[in-house]
C-alpha atoms as a PDB file:
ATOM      1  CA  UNK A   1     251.684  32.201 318.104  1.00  0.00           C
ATOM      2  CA  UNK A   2     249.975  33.519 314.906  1.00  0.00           C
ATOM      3  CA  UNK A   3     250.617  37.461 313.742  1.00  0.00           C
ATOM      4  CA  UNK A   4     248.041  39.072 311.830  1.00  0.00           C
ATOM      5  CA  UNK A   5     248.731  42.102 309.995  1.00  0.00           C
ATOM      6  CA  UNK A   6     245.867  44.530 308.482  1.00  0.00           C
ATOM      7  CA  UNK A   7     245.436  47.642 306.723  1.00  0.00           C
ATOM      8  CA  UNK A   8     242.335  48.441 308.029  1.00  0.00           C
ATOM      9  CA  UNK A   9     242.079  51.422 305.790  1.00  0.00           C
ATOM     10  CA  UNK A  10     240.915  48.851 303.468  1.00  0.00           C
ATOM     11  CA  UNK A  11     239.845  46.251 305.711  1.00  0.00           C
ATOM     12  CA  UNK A  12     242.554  43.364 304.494  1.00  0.00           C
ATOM     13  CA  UNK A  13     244.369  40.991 305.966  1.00  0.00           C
ATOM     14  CA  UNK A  14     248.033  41.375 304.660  1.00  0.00           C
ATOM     15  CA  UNK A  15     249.601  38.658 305.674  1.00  0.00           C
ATOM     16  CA  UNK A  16     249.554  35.497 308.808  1.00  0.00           C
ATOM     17  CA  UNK A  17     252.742  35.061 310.156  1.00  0.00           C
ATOM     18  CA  UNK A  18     254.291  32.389 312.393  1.00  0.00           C
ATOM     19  CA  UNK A  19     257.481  35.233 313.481  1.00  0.00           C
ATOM     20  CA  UNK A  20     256.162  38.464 314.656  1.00  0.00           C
ATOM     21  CA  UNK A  21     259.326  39.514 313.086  1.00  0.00           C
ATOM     22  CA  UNK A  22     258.262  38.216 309.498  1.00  0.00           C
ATOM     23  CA  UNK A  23     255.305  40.757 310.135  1.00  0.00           C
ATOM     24  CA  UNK A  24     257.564  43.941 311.409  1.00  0.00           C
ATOM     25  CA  UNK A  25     259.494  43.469 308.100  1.00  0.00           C
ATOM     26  CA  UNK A  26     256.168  43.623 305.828  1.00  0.00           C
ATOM     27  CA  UNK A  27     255.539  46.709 308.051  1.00  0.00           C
ATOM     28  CA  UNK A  28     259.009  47.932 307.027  1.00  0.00           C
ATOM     29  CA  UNK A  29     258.570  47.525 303.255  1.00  0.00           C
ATOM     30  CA  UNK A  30     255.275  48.786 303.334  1.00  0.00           C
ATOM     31  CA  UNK A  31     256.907  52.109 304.747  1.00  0.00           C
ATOM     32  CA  UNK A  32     259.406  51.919 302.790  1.00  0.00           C
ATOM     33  CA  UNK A  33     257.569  52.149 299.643  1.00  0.00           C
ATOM     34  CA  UNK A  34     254.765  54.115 300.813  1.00  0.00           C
ATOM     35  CA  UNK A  35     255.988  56.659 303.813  1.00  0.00           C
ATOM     36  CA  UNK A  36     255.349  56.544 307.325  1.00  0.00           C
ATOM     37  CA  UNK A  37     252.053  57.841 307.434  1.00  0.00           C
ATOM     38  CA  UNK A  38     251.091  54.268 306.217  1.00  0.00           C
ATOM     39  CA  UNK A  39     251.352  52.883 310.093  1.00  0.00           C
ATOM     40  CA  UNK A  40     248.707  54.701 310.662  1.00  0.00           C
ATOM     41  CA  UNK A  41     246.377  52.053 308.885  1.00  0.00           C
ATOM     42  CA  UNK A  42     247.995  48.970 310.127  1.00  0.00           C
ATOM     43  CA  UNK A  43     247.032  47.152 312.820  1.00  0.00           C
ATOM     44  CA  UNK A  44     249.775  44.072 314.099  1.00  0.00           C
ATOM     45  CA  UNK A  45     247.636  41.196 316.695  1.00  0.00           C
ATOM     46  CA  UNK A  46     248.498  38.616 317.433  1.00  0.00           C
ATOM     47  CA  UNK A  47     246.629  35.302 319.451  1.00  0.00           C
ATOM     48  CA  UNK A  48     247.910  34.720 322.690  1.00  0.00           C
ATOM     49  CA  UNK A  49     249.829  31.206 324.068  1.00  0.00           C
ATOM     50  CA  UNK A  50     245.845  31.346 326.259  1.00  0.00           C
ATOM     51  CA  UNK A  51     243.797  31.712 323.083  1.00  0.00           C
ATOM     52  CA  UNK A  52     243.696  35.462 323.929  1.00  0.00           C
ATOM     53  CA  UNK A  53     244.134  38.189 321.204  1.00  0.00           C
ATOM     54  CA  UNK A  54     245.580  40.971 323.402  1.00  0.00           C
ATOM     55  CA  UNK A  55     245.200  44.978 321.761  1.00  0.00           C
ATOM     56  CA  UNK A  56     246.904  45.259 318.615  1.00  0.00           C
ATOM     57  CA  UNK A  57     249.462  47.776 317.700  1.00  0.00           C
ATOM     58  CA  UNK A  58     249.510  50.361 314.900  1.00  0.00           C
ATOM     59  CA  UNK A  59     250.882  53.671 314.234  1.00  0.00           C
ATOM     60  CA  UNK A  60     253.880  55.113 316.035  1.00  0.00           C
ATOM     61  CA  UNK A  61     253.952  52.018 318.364  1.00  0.00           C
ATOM     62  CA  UNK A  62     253.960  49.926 315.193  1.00  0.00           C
ATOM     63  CA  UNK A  63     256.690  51.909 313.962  1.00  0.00           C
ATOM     64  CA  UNK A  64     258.511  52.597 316.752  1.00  0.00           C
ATOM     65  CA  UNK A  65     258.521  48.085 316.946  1.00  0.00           C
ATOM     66  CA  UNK A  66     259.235  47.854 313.284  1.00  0.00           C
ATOM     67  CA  UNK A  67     262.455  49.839 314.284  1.00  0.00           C
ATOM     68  CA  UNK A  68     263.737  48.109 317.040  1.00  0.00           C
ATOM     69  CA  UNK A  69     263.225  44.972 315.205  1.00  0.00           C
ATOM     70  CA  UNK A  70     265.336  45.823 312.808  1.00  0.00           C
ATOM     71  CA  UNK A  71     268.006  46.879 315.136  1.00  0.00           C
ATOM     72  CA  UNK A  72     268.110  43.702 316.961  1.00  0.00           C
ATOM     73  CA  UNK A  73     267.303  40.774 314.492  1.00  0.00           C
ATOM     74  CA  UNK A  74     268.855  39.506 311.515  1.00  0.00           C
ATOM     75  CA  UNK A  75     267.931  39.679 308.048  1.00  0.00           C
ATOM     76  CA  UNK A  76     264.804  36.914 307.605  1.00  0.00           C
ATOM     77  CA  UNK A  77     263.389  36.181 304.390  1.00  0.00           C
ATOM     78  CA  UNK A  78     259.289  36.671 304.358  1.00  0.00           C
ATOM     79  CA  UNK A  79     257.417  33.394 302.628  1.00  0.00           C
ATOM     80  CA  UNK A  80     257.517  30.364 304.298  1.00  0.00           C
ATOM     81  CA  UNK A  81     254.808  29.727 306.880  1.00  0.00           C
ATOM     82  CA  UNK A  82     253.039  33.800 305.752  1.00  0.00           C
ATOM     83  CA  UNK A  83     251.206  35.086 303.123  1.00  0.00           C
ATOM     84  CA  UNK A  84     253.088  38.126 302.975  1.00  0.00           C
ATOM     85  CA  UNK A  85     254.909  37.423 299.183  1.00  0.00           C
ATOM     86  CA  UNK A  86     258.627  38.162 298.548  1.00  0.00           C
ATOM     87  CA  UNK A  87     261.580  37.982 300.879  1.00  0.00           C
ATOM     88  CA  UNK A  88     262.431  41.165 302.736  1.00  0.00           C
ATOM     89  CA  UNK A  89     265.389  42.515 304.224  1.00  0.00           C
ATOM     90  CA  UNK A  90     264.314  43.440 308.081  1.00  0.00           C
ATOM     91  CA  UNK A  91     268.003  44.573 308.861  1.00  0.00           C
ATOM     92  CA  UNK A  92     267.615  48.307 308.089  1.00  0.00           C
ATOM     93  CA  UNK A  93     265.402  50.403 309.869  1.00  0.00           C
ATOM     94  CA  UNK A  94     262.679  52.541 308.287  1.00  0.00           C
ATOM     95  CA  UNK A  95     264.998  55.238 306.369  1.00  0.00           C
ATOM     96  CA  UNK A  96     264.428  58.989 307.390  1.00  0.00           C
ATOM     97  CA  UNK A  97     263.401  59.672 303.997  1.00  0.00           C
ATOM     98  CA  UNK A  98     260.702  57.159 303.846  1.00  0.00           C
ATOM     99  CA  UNK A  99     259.174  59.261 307.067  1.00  0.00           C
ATOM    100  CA  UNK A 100     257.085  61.655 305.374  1.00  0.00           C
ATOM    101  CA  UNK A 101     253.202  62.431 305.442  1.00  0.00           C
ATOM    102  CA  UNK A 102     252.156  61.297 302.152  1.00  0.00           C
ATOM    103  CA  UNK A 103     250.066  58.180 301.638  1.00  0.00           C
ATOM    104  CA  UNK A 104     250.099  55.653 298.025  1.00  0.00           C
END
């Protein structure tokens, strides 16, 4: 499977991924550096094993995935096989102080 991840408050593709994990921990940066309210412009598809692209996720259900990523997965370096950029530690969770309402 291919993960696509968008900001669609720009209208960008962010990044391909073969690991929907390699995509939760670009989400995870991004709200790391940014704040939570972020999630609310990106959007996480994927195509299906069918060919399908079932409803993507974004906001608090992006979030609330990012998270339990992180809680279950080990650290993965982002690069080879996205177009995400540099490596990123998905081991953390989004930090409480990260979670506030302001946007770039």
């Amino acid at each position: 499977m291919r993960y696509h991840l968008w900001d669609t408050d720009i209208n960008k593709l962010l990044g391909v991924f073969a690991a929907e994990e390699e995509a939760l921990a670009l989400v995870r940066a991004l709200v790391s550096r940014s704040g939570e309210a972020v999630a609310q412009d990106l959007s996480l598809g994927h195509d299906g094993e069918d060919g399908a692209r079932p409803e993507p996720i974004s906001g608090t259900a992006l979030l609330a995935r990012a998270n339990e990523s992180a809680r279950t997965r080990e650290p993965v370096a982002v690069g080879a096989g996205s177009s995400a950029g540099d490596a990123v530690d998905r081991a953390a969770p989004i930090p409480a102080s990260s979670r506030r309402g302001g946007r770039r």
